[in-house]
PDB file of N, CA and C in Angstrom:
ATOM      1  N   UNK A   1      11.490  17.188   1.677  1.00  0.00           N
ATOM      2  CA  UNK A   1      12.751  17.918   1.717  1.00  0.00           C
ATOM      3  C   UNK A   1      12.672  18.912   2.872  1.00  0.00           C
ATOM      4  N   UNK A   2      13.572  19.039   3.758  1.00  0.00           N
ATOM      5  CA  UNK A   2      14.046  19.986   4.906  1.00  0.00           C
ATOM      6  C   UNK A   2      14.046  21.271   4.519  1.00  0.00           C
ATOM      7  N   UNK A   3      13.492  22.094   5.144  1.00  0.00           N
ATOM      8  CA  UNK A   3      13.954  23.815   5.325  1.00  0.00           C
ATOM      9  C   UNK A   3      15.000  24.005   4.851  1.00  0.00           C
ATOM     10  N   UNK A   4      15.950  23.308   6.012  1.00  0.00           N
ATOM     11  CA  UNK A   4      17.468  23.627   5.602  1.00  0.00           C
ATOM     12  C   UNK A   4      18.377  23.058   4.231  1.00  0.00           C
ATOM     13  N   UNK A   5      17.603  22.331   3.572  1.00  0.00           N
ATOM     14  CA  UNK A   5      18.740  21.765   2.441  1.00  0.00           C
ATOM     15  C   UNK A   5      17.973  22.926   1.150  1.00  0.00           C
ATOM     16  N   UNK A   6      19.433  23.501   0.650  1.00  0.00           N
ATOM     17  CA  UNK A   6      19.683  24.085  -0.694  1.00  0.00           C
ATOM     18  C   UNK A   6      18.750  23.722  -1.719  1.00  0.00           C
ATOM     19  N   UNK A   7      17.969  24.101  -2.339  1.00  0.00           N
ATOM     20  CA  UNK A   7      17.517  23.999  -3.880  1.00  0.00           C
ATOM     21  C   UNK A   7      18.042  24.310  -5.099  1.00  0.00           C
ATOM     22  N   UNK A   8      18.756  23.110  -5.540  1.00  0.00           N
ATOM     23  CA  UNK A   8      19.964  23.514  -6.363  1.00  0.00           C
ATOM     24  C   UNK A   8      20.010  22.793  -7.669  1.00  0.00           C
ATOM     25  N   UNK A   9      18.995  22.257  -7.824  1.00  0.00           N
ATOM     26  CA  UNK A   9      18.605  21.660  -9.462  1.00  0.00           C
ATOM     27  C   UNK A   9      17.767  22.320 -10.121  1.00  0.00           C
ATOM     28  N   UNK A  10      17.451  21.674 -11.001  1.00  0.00           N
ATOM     29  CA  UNK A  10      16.358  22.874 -12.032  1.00  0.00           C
ATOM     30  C   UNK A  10      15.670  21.866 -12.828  1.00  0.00           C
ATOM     31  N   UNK A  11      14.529  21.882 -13.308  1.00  0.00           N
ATOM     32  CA  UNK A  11      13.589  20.986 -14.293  1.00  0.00           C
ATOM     33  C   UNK A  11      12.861  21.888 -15.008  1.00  0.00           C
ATOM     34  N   UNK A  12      12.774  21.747 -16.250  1.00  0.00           N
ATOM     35  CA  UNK A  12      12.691  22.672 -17.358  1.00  0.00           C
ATOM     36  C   UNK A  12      11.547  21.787 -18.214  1.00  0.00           C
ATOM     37  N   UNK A  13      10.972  22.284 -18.835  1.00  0.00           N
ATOM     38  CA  UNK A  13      10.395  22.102 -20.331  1.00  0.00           C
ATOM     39  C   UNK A  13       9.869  23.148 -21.122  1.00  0.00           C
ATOM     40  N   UNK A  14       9.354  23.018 -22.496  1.00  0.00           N
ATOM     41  CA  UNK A  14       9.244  24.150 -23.453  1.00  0.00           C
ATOM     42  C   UNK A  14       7.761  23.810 -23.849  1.00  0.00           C
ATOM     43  N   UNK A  15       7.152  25.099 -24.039  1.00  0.00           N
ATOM     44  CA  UNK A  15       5.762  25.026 -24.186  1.00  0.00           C
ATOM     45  C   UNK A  15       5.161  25.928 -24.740  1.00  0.00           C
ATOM     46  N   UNK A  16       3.987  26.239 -25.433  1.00  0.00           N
ATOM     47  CA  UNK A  16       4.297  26.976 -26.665  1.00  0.00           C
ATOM     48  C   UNK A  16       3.120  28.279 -25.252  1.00  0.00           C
ATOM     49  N   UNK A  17       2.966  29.086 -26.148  1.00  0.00           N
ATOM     50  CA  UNK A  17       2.564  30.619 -25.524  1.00  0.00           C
ATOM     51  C   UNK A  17       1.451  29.990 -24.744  1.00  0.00           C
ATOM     52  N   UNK A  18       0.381  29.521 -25.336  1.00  0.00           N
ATOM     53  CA  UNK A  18      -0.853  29.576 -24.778  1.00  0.00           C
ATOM     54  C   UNK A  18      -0.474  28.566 -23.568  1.00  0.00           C
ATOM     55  N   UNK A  19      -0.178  27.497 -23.659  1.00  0.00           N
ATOM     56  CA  UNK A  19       0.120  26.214 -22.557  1.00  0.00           C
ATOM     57  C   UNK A  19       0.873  27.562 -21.283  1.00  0.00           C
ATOM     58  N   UNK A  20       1.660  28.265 -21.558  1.00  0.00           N
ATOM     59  CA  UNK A  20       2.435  28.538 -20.369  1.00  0.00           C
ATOM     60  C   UNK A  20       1.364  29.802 -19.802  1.00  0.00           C
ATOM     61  N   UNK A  21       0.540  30.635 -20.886  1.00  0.00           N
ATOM     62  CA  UNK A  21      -0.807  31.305 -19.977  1.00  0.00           C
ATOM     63  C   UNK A  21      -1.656  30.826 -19.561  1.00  0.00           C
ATOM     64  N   UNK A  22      -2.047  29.383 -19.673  1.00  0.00           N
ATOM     65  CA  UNK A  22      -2.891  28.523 -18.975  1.00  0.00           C
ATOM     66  C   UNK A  22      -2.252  28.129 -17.528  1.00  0.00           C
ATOM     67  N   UNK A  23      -1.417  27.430 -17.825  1.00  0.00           N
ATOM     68  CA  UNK A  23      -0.624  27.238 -16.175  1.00  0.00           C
ATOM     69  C   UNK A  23      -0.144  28.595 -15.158  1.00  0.00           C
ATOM     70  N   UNK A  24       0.109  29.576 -15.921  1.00  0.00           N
ATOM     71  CA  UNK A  24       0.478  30.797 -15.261  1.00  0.00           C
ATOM     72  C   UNK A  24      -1.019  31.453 -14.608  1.00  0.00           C
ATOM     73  N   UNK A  25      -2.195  31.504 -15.134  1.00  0.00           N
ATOM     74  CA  UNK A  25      -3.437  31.593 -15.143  1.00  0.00           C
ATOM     75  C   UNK A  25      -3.914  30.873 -13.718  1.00  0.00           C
ATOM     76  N   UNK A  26      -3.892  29.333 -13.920  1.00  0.00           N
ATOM     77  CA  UNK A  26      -4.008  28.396 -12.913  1.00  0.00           C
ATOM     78  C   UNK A  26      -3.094  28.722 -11.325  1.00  0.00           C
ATOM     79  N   UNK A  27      -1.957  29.032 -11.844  1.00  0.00           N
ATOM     80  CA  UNK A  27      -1.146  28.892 -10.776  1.00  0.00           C
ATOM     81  C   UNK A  27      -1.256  30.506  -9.645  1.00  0.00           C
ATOM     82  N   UNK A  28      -1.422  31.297 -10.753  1.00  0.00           N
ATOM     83  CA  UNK A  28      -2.205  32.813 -10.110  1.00  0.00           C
ATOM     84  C   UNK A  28      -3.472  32.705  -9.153  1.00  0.00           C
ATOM     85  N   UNK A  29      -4.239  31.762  -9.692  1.00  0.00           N
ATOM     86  CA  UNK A  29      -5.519  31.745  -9.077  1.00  0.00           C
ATOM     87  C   UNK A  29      -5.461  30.930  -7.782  1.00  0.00           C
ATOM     88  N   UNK A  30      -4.446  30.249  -7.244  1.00  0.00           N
ATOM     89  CA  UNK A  30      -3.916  29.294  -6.572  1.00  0.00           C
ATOM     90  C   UNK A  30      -3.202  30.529  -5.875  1.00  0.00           C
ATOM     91  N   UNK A  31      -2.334  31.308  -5.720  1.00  0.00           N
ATOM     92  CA  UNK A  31      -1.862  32.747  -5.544  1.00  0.00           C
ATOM     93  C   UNK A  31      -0.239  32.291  -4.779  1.00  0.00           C
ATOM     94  N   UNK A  32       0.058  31.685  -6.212  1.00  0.00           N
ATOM     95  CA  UNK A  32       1.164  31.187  -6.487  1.00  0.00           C
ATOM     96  C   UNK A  32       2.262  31.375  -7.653  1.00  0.00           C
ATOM     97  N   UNK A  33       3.443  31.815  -7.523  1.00  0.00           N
ATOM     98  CA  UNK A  33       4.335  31.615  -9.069  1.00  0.00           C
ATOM     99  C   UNK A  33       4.162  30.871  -9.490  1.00  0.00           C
ATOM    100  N   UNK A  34       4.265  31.053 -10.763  1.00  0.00           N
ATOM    101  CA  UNK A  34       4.072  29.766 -11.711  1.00  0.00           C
ATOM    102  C   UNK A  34       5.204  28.468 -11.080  1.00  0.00           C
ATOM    103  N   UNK A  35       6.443  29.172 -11.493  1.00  0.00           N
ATOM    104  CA  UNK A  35       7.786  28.055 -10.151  1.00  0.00           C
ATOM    105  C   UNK A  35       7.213  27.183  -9.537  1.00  0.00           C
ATOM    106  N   UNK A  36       6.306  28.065  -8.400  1.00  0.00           N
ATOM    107  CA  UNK A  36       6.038  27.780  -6.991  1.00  0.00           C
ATOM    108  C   UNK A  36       4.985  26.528  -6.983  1.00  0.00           C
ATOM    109  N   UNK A  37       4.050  26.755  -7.912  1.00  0.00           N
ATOM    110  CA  UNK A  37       3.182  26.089  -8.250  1.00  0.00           C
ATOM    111  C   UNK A  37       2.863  24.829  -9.029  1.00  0.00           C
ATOM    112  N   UNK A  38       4.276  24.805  -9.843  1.00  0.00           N
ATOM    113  CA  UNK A  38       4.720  23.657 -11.126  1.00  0.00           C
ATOM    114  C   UNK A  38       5.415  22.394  -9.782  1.00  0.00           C
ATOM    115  N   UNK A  39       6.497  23.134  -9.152  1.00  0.00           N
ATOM    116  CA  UNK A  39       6.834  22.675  -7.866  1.00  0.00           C
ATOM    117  C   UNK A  39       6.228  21.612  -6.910  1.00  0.00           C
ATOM    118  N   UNK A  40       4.808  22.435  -6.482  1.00  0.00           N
ATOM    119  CA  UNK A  40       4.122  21.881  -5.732  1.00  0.00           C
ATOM    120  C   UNK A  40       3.508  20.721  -6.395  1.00  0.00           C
ATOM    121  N   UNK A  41       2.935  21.047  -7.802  1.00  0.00           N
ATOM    122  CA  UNK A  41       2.264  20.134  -8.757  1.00  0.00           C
ATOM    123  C   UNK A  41       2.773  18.395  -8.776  1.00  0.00           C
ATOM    124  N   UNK A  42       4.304  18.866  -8.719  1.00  0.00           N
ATOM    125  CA  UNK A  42       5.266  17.617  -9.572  1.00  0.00           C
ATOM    126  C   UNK A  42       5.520  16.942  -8.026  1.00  0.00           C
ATOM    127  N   UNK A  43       5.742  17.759  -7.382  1.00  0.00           N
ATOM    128  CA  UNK A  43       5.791  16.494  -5.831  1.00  0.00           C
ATOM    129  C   UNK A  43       4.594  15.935  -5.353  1.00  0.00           C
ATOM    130  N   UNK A  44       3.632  16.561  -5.382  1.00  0.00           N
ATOM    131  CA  UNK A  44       2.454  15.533  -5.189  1.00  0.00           C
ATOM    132  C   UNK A  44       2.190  14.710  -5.939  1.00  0.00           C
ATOM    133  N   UNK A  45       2.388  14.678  -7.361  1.00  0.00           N
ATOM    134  CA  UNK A  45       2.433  13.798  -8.281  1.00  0.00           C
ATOM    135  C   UNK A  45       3.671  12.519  -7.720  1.00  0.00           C
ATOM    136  N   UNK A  46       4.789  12.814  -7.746  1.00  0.00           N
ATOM    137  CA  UNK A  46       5.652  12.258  -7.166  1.00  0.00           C
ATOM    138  C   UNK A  46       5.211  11.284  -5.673  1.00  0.00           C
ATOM    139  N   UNK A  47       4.525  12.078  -5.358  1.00  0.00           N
ATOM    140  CA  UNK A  47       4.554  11.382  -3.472  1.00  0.00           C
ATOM    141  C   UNK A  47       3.400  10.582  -3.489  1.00  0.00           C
ATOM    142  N   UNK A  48       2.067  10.306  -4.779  1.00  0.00           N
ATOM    143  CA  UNK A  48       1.025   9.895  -5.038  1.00  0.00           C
ATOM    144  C   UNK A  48      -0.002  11.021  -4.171  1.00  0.00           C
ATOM    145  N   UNK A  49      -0.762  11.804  -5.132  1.00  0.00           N
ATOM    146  CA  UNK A  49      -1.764  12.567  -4.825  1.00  0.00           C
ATOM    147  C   UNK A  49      -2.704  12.322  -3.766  1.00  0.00           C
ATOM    148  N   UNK A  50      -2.816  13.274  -2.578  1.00  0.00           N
ATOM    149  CA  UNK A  50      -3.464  12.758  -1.530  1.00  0.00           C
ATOM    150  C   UNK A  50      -4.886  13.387  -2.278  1.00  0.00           C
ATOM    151  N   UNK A  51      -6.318  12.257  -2.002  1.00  0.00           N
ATOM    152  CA  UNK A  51      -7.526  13.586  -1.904  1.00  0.00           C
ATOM    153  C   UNK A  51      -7.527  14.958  -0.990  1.00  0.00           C
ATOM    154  N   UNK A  52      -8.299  15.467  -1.981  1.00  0.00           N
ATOM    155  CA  UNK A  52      -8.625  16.670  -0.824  1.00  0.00           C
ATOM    156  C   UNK A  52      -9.655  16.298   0.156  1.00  0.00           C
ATOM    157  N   UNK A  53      -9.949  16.896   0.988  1.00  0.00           N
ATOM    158  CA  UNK A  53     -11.428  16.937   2.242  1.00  0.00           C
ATOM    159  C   UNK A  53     -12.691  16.506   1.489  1.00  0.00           C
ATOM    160  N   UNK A  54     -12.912  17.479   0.295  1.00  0.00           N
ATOM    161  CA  UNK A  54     -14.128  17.556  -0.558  1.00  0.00           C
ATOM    162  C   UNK A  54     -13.888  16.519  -1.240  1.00  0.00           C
ATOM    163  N   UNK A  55     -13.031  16.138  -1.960  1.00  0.00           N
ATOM    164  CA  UNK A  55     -12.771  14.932  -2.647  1.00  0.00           C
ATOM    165  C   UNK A  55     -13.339  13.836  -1.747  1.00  0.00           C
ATOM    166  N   UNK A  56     -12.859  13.891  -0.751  1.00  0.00           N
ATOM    167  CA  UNK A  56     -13.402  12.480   0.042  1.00  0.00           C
ATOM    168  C   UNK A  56     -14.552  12.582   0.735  1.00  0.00           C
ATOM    169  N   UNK A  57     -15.091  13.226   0.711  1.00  0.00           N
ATOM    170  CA  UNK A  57     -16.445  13.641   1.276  1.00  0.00           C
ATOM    171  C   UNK A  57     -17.854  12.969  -0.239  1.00  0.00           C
ATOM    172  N   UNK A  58     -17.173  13.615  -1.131  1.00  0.00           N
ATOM    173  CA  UNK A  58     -18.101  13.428  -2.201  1.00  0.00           C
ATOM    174  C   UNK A  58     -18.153  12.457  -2.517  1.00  0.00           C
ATOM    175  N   UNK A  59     -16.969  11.178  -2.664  1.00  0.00           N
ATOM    176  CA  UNK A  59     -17.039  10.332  -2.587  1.00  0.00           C
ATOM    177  C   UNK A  59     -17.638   9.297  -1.912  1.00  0.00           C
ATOM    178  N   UNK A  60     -17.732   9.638  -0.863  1.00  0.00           N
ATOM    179  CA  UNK A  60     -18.329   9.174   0.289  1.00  0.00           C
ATOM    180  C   UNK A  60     -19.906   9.158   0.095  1.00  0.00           C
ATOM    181  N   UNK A  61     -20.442  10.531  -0.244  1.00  0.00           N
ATOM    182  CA  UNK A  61     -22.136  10.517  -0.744  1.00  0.00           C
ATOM    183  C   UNK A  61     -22.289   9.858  -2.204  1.00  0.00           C
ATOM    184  N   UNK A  62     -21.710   9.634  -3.002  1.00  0.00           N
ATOM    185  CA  UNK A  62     -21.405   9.206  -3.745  1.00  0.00           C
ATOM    186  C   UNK A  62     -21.828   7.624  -3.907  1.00  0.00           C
ATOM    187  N   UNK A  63     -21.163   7.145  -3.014  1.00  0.00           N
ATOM    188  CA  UNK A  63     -21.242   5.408  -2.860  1.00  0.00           C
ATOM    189  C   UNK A  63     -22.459   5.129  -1.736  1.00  0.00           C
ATOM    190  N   UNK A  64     -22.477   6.424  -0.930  1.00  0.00           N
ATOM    191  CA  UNK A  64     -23.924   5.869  -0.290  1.00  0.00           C
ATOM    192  C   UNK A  64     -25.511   6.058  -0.945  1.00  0.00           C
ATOM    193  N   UNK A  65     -25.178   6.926  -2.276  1.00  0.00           N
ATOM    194  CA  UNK A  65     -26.049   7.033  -3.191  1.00  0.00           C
ATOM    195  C   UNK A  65     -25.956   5.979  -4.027  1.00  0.00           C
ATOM    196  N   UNK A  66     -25.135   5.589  -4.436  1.00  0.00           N
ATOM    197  CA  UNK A  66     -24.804   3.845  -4.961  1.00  0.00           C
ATOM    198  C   UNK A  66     -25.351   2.720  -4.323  1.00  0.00           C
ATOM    199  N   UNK A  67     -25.492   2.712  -3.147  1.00  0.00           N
ATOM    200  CA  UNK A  67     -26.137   1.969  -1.869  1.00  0.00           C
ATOM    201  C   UNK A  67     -26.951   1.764  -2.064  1.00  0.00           C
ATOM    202  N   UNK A  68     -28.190   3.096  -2.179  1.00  0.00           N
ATOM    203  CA  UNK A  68     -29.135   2.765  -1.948  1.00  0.00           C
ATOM    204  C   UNK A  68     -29.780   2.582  -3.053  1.00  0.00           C
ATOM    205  N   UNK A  69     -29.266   3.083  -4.579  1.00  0.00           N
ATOM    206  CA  UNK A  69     -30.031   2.647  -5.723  1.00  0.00           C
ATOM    207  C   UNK A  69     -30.008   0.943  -6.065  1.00  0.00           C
ATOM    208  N   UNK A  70     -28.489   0.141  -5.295  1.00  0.00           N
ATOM    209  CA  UNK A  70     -28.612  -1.243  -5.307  1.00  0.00           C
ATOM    210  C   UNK A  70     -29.496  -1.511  -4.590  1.00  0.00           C
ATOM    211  N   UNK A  71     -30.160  -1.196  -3.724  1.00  0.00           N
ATOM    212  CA  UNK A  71     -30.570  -1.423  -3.084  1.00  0.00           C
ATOM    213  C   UNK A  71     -32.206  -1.828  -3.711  1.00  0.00           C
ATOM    214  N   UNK A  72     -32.492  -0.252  -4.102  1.00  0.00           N
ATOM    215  CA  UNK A  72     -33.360  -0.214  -4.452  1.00  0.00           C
ATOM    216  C   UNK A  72     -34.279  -1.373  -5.624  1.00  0.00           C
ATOM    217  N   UNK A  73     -32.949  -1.068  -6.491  1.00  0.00           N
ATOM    218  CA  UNK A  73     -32.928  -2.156  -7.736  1.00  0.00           C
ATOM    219  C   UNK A  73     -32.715  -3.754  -7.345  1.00  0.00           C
ATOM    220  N   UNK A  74     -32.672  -4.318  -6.107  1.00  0.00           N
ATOM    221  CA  UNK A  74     -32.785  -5.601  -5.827  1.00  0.00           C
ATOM    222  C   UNK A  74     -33.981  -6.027  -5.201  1.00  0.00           C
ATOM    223  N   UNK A  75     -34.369  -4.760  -4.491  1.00  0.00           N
ATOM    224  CA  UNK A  75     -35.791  -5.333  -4.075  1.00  0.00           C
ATOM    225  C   UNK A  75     -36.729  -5.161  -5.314  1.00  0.00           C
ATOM    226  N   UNK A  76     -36.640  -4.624  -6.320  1.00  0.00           N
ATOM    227  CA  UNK A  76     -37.821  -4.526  -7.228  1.00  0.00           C
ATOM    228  C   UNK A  76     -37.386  -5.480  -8.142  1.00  0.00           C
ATOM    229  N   UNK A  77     -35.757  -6.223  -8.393  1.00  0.00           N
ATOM    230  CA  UNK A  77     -35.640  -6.921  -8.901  1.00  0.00           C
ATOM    231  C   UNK A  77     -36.747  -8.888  -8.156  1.00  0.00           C
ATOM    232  N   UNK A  78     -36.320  -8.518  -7.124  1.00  0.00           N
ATOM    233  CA  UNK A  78     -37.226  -9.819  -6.867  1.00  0.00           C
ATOM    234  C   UNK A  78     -38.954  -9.729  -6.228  1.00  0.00           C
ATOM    235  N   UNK A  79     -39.260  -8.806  -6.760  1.00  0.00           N
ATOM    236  CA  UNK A  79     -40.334  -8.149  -6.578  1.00  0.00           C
ATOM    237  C   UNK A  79     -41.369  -8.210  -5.927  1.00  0.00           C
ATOM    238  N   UNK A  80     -40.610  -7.652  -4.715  1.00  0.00           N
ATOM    239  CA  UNK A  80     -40.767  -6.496  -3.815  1.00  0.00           C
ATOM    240  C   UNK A  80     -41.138  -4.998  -3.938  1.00  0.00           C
ATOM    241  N   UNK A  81     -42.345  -4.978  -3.067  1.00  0.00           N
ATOM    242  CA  UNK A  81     -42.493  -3.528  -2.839  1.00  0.00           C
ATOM    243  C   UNK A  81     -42.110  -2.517  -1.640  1.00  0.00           C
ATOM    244  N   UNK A  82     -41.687  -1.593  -2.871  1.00  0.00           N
ATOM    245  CA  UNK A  82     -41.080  -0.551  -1.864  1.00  0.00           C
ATOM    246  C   UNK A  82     -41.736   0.053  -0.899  1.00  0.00           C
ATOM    247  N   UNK A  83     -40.935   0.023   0.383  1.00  0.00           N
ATOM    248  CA  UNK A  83     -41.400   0.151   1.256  1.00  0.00           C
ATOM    249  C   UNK A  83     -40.813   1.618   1.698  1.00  0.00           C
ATOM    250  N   UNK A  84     -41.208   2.780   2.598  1.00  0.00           N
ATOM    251  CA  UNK A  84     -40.857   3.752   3.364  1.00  0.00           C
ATOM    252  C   UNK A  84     -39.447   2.946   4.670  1.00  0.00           C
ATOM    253  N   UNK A  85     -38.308   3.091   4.269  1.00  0.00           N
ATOM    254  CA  UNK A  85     -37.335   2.359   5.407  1.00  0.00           C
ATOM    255  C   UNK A  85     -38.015   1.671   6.282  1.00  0.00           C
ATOM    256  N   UNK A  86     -38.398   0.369   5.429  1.00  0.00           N
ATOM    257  CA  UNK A  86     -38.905  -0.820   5.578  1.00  0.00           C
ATOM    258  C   UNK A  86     -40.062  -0.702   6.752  1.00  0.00           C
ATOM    259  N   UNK A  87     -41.069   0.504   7.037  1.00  0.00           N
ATOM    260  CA  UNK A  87     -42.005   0.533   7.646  1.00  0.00           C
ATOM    261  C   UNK A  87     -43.331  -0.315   7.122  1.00  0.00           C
ATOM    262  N   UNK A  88     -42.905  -0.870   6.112  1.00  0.00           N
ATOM    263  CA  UNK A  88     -44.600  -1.316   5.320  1.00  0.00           C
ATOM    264  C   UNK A  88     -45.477  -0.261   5.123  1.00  0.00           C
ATOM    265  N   UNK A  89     -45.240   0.926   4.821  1.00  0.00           N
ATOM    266  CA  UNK A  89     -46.007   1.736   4.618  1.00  0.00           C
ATOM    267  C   UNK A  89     -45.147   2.451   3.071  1.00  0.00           C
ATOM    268  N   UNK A  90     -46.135   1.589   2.078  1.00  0.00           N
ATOM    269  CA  UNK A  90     -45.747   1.950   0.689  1.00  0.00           C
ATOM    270  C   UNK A  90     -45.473   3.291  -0.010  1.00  0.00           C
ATOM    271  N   UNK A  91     -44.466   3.379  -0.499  1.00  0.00           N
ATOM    272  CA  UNK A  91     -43.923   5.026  -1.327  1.00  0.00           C
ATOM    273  C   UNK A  91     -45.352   5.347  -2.560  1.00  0.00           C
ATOM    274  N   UNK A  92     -45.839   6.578  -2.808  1.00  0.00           N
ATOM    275  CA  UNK A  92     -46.521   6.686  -3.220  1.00  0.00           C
ATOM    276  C   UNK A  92     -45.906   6.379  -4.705  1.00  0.00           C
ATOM    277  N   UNK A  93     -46.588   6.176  -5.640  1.00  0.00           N
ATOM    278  CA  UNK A  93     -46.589   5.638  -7.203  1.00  0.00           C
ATOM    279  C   UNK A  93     -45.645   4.372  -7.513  1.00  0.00           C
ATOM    280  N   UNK A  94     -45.301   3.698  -6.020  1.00  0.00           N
ATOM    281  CA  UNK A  94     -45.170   2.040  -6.264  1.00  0.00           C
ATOM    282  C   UNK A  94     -45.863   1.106  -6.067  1.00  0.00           C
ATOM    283  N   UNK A  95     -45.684   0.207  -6.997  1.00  0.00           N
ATOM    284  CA  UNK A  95     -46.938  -1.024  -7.063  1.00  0.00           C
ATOM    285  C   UNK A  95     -47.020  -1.687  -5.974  1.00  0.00           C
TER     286      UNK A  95
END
């Protein structure tokens, strides 16, 4: 939505005390109105949630830690010894 176009609808719901000091809580710490913040919430939801930086970063170590435990677990599956990045020079307490 443009700068220039009007904000002229409204979206509402009812929520009992504690639910609206939790989001008011959240949305403070964010250093945001609650409005401002419910707002922002429902259009990213809407537009499909981009990751954040960290999100995709962690992910990223994540699957290369995945990597290498397949990894790991296929050479000992056909048994193979582990090697130091394949120098032939064996990790200490493998067979």
């Amino acid at each position: 939505m443009s700068a220039d176009q009007p904000r002229t609808r409204t979206v509402g719901c009812k929520m009992t005390d504690s639910e609206y000091e939790r989001l008011s809580a959240v949305a403070e710490g964010d250093g945001m109105t609650l409005g401002e913040w419910v707002r922002e919430v429902l259009l990213e939801y809407a537009d499909g949630r981009k990751p954040s930086v960290i999100e995709e970063t962690l992910l990223g170590e994540v699957l290369a830690l995945r990597t290498i435990l397949l990894n790991l677990h296929f050479t000992v599956a056909r048994g193979e010894t582990i090697t130091y990045l394949g120098s032939g020079t064996k990790l200490r307490g493998c067979a």
